[in-house]
C-alpha atoms as a PDB file:
ATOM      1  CA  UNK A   1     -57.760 117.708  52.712  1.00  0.00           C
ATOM      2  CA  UNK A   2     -54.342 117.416  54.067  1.00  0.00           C
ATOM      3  CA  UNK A   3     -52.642 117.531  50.721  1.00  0.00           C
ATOM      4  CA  UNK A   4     -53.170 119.847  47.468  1.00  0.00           C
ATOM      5  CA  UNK A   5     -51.354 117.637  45.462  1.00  0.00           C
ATOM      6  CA  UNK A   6     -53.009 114.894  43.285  1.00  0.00           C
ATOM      7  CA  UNK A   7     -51.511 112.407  41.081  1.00  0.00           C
ATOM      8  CA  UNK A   8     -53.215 110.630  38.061  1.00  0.00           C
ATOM      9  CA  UNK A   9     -51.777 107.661  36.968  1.00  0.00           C
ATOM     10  CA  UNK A  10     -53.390 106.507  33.608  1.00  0.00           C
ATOM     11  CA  UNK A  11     -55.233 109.685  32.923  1.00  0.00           C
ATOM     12  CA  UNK A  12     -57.129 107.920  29.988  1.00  0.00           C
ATOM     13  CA  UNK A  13     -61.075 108.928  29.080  1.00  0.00           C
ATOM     14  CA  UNK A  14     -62.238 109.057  32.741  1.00  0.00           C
ATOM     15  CA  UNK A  15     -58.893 110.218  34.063  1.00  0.00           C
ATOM     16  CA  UNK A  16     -59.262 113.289  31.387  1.00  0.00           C
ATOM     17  CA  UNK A  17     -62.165 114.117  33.309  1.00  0.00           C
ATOM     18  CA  UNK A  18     -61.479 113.486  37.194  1.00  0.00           C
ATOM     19  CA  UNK A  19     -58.578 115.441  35.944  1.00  0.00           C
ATOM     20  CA  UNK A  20     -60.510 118.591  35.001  1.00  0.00           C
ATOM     21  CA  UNK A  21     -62.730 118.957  38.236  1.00  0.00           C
ATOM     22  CA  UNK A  22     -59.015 118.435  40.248  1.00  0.00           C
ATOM     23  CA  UNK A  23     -57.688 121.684  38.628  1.00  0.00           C
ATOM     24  CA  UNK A  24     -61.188 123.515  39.041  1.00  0.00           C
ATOM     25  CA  UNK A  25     -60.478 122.473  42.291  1.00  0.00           C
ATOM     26  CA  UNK A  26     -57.213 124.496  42.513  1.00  0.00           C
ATOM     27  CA  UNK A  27     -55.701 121.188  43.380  1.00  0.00           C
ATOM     28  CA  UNK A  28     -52.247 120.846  42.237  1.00  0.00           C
ATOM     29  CA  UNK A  29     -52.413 117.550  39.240  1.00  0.00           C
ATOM     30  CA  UNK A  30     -49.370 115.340  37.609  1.00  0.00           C
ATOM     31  CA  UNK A  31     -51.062 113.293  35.429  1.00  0.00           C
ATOM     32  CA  UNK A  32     -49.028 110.499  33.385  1.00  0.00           C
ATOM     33  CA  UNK A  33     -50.059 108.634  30.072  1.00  0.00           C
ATOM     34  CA  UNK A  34     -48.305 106.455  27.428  1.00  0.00           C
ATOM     35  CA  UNK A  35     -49.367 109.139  24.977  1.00  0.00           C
ATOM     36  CA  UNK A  36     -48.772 112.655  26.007  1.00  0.00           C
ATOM     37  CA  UNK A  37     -50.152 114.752  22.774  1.00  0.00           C
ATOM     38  CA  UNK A  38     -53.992 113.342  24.338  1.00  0.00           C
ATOM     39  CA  UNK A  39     -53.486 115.537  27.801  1.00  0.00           C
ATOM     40  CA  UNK A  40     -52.538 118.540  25.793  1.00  0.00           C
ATOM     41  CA  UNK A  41     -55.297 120.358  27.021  1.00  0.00           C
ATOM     42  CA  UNK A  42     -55.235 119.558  30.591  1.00  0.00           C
ATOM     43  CA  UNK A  43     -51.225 121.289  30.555  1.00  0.00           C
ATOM     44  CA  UNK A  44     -52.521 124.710  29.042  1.00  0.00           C
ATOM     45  CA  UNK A  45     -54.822 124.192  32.266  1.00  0.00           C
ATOM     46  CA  UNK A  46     -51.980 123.921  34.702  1.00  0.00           C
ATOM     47  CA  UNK A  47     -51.442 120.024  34.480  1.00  0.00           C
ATOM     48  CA  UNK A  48     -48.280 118.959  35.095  1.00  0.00           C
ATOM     49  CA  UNK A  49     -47.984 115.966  32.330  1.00  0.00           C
ATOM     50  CA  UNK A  50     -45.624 112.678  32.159  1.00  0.00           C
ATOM     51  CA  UNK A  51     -45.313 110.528  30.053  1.00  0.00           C
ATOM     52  CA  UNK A  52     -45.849 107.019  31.965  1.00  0.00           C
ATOM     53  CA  UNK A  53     -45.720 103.429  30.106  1.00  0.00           C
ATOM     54  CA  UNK A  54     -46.384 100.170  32.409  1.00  0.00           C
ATOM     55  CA  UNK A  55     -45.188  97.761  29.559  1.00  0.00           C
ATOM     56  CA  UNK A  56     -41.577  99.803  29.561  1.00  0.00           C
ATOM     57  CA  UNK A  57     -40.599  99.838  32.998  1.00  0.00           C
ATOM     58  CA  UNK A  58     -37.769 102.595  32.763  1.00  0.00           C
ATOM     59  CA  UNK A  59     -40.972 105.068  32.970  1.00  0.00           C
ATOM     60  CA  UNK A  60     -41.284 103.365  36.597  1.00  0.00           C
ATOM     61  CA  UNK A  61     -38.932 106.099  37.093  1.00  0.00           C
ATOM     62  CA  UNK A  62     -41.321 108.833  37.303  1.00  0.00           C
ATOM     63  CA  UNK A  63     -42.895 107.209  40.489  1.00  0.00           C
ATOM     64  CA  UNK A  64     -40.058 108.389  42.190  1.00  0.00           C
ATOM     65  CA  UNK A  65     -41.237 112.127  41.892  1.00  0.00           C
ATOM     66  CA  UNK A  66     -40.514 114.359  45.268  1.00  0.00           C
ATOM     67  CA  UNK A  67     -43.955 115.719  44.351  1.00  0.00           C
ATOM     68  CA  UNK A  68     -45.340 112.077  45.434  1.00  0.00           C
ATOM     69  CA  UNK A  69     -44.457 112.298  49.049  1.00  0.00           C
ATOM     70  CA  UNK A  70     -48.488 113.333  51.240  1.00  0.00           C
ATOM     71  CA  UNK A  71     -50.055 112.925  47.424  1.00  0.00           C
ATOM     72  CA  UNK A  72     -53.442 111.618  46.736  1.00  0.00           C
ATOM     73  CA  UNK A  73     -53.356 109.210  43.782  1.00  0.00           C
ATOM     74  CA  UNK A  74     -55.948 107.895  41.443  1.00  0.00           C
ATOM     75  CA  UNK A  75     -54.815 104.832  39.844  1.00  0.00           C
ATOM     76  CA  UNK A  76     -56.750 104.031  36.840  1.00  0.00           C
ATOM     77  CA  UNK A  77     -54.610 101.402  34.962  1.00  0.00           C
ATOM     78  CA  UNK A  78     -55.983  98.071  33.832  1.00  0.00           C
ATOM     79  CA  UNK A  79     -55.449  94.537  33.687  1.00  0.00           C
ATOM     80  CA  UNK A  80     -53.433  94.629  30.068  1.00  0.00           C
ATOM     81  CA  UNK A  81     -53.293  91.548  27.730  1.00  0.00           C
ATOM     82  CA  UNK A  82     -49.473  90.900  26.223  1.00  0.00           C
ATOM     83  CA  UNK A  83     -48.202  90.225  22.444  1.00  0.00           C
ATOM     84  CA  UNK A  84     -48.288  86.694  23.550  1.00  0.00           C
ATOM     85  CA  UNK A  85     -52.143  86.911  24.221  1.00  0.00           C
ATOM     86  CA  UNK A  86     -51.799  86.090  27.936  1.00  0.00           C
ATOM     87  CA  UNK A  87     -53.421  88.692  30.769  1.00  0.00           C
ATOM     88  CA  UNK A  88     -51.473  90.890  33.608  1.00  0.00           C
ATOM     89  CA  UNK A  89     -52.313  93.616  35.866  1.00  0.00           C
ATOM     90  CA  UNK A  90     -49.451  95.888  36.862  1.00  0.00           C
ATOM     91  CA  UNK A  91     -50.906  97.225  39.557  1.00  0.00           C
ATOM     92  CA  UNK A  92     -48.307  95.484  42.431  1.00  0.00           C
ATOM     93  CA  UNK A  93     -45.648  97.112  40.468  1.00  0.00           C
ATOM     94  CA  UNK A  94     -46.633 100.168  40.345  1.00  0.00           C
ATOM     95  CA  UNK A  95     -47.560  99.641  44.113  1.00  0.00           C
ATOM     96  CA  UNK A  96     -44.089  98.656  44.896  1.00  0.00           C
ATOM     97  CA  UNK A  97     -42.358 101.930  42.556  1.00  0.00           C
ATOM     98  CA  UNK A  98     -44.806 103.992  44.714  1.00  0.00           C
ATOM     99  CA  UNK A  99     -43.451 102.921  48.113  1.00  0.00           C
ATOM    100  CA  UNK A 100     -44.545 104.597  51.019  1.00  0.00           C
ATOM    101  CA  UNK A 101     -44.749 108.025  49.158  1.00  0.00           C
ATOM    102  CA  UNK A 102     -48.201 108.755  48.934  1.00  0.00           C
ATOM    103  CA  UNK A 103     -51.405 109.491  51.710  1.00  0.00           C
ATOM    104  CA  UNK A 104     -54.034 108.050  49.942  1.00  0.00           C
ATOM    105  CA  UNK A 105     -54.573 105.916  46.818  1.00  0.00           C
ATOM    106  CA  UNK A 106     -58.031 105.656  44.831  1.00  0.00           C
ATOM    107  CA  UNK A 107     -57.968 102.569  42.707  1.00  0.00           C
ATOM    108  CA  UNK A 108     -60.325 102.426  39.642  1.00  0.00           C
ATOM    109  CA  UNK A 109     -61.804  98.817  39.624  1.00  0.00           C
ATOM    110  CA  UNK A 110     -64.731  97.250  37.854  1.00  0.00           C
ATOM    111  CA  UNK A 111     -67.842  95.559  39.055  1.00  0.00           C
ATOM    112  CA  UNK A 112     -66.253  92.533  36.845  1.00  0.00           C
ATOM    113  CA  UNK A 113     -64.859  91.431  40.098  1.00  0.00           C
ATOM    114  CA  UNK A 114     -68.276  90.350  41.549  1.00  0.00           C
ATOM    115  CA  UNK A 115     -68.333  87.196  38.876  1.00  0.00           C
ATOM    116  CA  UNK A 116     -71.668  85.546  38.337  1.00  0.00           C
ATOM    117  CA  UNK A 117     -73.550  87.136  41.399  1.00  0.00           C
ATOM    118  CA  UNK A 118     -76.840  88.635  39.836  1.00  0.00           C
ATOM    119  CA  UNK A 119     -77.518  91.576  41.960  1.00  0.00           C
ATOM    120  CA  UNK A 120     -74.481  93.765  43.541  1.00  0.00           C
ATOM    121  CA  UNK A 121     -75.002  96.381  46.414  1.00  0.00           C
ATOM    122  CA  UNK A 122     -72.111  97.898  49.120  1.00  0.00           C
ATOM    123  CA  UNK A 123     -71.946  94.183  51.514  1.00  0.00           C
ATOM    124  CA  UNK A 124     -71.639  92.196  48.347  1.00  0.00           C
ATOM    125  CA  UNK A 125     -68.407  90.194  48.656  1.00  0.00           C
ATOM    126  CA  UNK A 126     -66.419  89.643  45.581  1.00  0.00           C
ATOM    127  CA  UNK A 127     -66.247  86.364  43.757  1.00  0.00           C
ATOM    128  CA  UNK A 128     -64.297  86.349  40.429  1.00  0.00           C
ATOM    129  CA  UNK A 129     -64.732  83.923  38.187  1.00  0.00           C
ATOM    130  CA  UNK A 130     -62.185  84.344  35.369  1.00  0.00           C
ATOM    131  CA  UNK A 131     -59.121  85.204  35.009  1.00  0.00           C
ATOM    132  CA  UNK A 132     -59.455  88.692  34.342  1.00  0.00           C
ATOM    133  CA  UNK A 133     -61.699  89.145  36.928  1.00  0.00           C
ATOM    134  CA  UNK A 134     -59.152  87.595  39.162  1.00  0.00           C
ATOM    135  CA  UNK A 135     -56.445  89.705  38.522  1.00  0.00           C
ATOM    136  CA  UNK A 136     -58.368  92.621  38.764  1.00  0.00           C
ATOM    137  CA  UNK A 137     -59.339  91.525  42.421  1.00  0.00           C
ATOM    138  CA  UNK A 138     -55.929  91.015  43.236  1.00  0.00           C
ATOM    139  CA  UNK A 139     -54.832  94.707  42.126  1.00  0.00           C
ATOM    140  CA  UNK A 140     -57.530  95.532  44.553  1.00  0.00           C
ATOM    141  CA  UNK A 141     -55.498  93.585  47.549  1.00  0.00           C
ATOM    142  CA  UNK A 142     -52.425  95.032  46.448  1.00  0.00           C
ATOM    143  CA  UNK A 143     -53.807  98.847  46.377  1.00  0.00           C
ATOM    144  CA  UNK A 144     -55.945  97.964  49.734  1.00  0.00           C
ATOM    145  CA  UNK A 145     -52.358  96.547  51.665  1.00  0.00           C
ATOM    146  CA  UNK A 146     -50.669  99.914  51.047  1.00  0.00           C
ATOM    147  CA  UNK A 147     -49.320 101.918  53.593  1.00  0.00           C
ATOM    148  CA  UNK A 148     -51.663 104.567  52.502  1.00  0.00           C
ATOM    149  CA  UNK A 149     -54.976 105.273  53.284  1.00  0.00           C
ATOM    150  CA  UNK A 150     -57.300 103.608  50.198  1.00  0.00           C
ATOM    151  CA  UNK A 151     -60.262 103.512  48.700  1.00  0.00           C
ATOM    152  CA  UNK A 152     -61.215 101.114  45.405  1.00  0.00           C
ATOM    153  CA  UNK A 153     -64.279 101.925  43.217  1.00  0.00           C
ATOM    154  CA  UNK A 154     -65.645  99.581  41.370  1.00  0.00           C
ATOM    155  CA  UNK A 155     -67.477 101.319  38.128  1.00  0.00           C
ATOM    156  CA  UNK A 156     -70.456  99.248  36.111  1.00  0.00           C
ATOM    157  CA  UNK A 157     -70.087  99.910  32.556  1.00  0.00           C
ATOM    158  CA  UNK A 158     -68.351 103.083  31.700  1.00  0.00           C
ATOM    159  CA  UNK A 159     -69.975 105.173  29.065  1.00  0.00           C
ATOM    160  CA  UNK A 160     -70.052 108.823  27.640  1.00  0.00           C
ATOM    161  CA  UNK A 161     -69.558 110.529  24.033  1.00  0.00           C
ATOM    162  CA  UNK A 162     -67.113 108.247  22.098  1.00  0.00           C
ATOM    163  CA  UNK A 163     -68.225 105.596  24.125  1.00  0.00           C
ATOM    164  CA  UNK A 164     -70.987 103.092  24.939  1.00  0.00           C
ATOM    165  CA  UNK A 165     -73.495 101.088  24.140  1.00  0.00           C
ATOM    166  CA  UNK A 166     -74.602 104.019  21.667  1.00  0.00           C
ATOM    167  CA  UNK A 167     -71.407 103.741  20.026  1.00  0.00           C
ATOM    168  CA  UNK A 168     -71.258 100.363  19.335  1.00  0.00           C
ATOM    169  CA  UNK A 169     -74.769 100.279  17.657  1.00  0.00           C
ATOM    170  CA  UNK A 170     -74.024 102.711  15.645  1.00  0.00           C
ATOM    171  CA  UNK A 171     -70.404 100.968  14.431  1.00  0.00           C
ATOM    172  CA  UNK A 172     -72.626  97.417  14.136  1.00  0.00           C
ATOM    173  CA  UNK A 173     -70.869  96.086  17.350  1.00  0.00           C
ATOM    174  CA  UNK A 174     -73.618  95.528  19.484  1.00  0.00           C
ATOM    175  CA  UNK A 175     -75.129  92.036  18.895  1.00  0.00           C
ATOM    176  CA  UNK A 176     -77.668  90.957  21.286  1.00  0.00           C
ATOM    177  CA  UNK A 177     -76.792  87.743  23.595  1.00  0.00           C
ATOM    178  CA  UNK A 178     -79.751  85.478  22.519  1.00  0.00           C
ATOM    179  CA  UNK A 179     -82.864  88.036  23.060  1.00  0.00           C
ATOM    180  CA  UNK A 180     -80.980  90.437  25.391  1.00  0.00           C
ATOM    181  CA  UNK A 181     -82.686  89.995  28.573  1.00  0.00           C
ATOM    182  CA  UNK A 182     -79.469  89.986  30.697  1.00  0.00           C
ATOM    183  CA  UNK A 183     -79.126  93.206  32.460  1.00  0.00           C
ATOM    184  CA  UNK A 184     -76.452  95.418  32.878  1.00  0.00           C
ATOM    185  CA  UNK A 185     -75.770  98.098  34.822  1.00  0.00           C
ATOM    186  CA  UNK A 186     -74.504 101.782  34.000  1.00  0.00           C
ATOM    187  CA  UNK A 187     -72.502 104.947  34.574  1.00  0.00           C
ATOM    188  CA  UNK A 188     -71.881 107.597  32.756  1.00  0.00           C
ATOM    189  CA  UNK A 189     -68.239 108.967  32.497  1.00  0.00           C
ATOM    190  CA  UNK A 190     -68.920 112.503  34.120  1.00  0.00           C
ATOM    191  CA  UNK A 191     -70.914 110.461  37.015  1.00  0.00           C
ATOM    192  CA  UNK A 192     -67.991 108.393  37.401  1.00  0.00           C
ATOM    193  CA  UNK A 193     -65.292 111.628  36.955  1.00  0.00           C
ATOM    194  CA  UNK A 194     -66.966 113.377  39.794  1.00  0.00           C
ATOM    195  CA  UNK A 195     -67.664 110.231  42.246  1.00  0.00           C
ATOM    196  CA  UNK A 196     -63.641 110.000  42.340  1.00  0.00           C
ATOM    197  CA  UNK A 197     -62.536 113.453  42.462  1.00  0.00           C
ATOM    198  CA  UNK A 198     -64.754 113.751  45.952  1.00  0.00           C
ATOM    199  CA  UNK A 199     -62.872 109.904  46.606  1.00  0.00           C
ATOM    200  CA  UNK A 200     -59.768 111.385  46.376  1.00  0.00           C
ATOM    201  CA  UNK A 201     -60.264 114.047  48.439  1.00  0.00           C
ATOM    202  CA  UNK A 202     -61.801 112.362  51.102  1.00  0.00           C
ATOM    203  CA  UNK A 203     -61.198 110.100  53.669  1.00  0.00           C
ATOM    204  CA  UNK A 204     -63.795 107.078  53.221  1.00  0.00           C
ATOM    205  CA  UNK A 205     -61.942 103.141  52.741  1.00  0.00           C
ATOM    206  CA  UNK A 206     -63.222  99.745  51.510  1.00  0.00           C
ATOM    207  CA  UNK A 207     -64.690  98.919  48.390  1.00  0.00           C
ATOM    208  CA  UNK A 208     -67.806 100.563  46.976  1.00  0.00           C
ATOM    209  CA  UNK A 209     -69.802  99.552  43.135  1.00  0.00           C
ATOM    210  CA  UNK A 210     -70.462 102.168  41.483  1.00  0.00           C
ATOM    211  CA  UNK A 211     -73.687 102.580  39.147  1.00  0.00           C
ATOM    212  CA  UNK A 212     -76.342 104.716  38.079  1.00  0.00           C
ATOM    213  CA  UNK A 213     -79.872 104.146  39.272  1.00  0.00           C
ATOM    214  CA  UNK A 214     -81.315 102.710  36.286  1.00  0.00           C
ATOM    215  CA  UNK A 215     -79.813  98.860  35.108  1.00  0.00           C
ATOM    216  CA  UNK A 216     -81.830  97.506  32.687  1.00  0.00           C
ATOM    217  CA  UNK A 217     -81.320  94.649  30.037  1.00  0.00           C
ATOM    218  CA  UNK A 218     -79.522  94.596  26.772  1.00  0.00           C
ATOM    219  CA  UNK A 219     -82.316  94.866  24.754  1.00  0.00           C
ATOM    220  CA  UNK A 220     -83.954  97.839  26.409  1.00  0.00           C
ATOM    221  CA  UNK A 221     -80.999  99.966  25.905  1.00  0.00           C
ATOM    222  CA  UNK A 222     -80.597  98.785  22.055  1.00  0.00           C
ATOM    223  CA  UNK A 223     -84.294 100.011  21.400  1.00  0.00           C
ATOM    224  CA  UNK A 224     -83.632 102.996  23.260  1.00  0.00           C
ATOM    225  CA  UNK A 225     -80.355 103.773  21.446  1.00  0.00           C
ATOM    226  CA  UNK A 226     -82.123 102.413  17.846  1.00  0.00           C
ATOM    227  CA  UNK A 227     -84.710 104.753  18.421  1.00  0.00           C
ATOM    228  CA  UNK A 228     -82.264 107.671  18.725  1.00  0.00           C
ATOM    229  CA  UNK A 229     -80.128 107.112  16.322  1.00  0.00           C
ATOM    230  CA  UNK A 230     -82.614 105.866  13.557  1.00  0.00           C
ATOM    231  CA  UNK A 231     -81.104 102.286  13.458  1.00  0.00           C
ATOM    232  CA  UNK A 232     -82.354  98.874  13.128  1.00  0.00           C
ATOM    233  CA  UNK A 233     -82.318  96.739  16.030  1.00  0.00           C
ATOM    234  CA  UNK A 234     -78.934  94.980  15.929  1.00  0.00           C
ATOM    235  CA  UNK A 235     -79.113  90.920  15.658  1.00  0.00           C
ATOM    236  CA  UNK A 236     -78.566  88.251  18.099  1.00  0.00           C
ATOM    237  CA  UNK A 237     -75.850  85.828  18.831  1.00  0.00           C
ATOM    238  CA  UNK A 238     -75.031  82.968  21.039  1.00  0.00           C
ATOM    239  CA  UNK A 239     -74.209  84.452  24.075  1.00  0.00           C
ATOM    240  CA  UNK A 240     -71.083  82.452  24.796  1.00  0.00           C
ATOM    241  CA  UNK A 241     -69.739  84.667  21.246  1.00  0.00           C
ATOM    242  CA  UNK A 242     -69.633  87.813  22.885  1.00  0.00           C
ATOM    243  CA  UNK A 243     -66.890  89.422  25.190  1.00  0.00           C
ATOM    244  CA  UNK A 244     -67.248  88.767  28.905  1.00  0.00           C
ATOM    245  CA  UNK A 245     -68.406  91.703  29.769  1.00  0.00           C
ATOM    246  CA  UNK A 246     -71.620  91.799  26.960  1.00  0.00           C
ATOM    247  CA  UNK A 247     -72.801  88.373  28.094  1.00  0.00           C
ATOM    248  CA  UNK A 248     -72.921  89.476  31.993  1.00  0.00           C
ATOM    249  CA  UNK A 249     -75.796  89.615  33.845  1.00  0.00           C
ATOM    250  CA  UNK A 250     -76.006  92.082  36.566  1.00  0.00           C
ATOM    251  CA  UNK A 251     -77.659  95.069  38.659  1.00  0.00           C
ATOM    252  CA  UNK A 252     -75.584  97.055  40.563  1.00  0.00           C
ATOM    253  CA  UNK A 253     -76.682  99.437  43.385  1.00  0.00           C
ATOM    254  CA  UNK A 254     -74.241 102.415  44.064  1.00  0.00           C
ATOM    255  CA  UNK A 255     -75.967 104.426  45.682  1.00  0.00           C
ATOM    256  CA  UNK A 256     -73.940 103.747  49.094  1.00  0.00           C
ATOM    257  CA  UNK A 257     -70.946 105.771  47.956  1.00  0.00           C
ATOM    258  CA  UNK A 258     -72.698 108.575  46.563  1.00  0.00           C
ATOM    259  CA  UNK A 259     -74.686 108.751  50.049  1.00  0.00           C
ATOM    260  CA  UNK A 260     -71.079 108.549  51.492  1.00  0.00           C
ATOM    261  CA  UNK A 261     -69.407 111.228  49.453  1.00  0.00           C
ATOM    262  CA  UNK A 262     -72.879 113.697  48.550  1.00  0.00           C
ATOM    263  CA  UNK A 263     -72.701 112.910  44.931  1.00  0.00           C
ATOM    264  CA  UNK A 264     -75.736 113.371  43.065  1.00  0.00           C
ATOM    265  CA  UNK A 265     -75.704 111.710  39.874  1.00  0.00           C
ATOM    266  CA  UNK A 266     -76.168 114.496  37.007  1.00  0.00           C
ATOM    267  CA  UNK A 267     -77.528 111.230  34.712  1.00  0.00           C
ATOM    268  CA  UNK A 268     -79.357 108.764  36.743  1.00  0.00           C
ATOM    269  CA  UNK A 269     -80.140 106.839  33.790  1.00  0.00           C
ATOM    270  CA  UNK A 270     -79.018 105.930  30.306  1.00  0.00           C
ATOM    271  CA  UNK A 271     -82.143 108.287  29.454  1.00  0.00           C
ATOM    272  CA  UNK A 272     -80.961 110.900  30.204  1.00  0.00           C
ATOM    273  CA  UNK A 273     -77.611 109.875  29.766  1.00  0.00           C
ATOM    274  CA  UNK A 274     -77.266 108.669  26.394  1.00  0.00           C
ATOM    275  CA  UNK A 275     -78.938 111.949  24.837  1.00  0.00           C
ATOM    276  CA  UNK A 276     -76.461 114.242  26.338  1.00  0.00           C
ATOM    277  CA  UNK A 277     -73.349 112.144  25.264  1.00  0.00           C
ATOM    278  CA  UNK A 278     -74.564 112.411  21.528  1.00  0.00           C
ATOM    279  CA  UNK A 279     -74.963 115.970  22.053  1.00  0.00           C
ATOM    280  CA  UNK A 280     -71.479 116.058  22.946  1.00  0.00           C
ATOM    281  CA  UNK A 281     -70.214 114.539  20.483  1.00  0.00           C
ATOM    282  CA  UNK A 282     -71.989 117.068  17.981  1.00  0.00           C
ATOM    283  CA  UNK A 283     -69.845 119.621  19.839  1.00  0.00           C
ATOM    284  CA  UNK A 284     -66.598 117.783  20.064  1.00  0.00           C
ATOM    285  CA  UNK A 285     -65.381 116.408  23.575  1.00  0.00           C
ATOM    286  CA  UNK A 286     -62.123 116.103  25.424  1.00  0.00           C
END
């Protein structure tokens, strides 16, 4: 790539990650947070790290870095709900502080943007239906009218040790819209991680979903995990009681940008998945 110098803004659980396979990489990574004591171990690694907070915009400030000028960024900061309970995405702003500084920009997205449609592949136009899913579409816009060269990715539910369907079973936060038989599609965090490290450091544009190979419905993945774990099945609720994103209903095909960027997914499906995420967290995970 034209530039050895990678930027992270919002290095949070998949950031961490993307993060690691940058420096293995020899690539030379800022990576900015609102809590720095988290990316501790990515500085003893040769991190640079900054502390970065969108809801206190003095820390806009650090987008002014010299080290910004030919970067590659991967922007990984989400649509953020305020003390008074109302949604906004800070993406623009953080577009504007960035200016014409940096060669590329990799947004993080979510498939949330395709609304109601049922079944998601790369020519699937977005259509957002609430206002989350609005907002996150127009981050998108604001990323993809950059003087840069950009790519977004739009990731299906993200999950990993610490987090996941798994998780939530386990805490009793996984009720079951009605008898579960909405699907929902998949990837797992080191999937993801590795997906946008090659995105940064490549030159493919547009907008790609991004999923493992395997969606499959609510209630397969709670017997799966159940099984596992040595739970009961968790109970069912009136869909319309659950967050937005447990009541969807979608598959997602990815496979276009891994094809694009030679990605082979090391967990192709929850099954294998899920198992090595609890094995992880056994063993402790960054």
């Amino acid at each position: 790539m034209a530039s050895r110098t990678a930027w992270i803004i919002g290095c949070g659980y998949t950031g961490r990650r993307v993060a690691k396979l940058l420096l293995e990489a020899g690539v030379a990574l800022t990576a900015t947070t609102r809590h720095t004591a988290s990316l501790q171990e990515l500085a003893r690694h040769g991190a640079r790290v900054l502390r970065f907070d969108v809801e206190e915009p003095p820390t806009l400030a650090v987008l002014q870095d010299a080290s910004l000028r030919g970067a590659r960024i991967l922007l990984s900061v989400p649509t953020l709900r305020g003390d008074d309970g109302r949604l906004a995405d800070p993406t623009a702003r953080i577009v504007e502080a960035l200016g014409d500084a940096p060669a590329r920009v990799v947004y993080l997205s979510t498939t949330g943007v395709y609304g109601n449609v049922r079944e998601v592949n790369e020519t699937t136009p977005a259509a957002p239906v609430t206002e989350r899913q609005r907002l996150r579409l127009e981050a998108e816009q604001a990323v993809l009218r950059g003087p840069w060269q950009s790519l977004v990715l739009r990731p299906a539910a993200i999950y990993g040790p610490g987090r996941g369907a798994h998780v939530a079973l386990r805490e009793g936060r996984f009720p079951l819209a009605g008898e579960g038989s909405n699907f929902i599609s998949r990837i797992h965090v080191d999937d993801l991680a590795a997906i946008a490290a090659k995105a940064l450091l490549s030159e493919i544009t547009g907008a790609y979903p991004v999923a493992d190979r395997e969606p499959c419905t609510s209630r397969e993945i709670a017997e799966f995990s159940a099984r596992l774990l040595g739970v009961p099945m968790p109970p069912s609720v009136a869909a319309a009681e659950l967050s937005e994103t447990r009541r969807s209903d979608r598959r997602v095909d990815g496979s276009a940008i891994c094809r694009f960027l030679g990605v082979e997914l090391r967990y192709p499906s929850y099954r294998q998945g899920i198992p090595a995420a609890l094995a992880e967290e056994k063993q402790g995970y960054l």
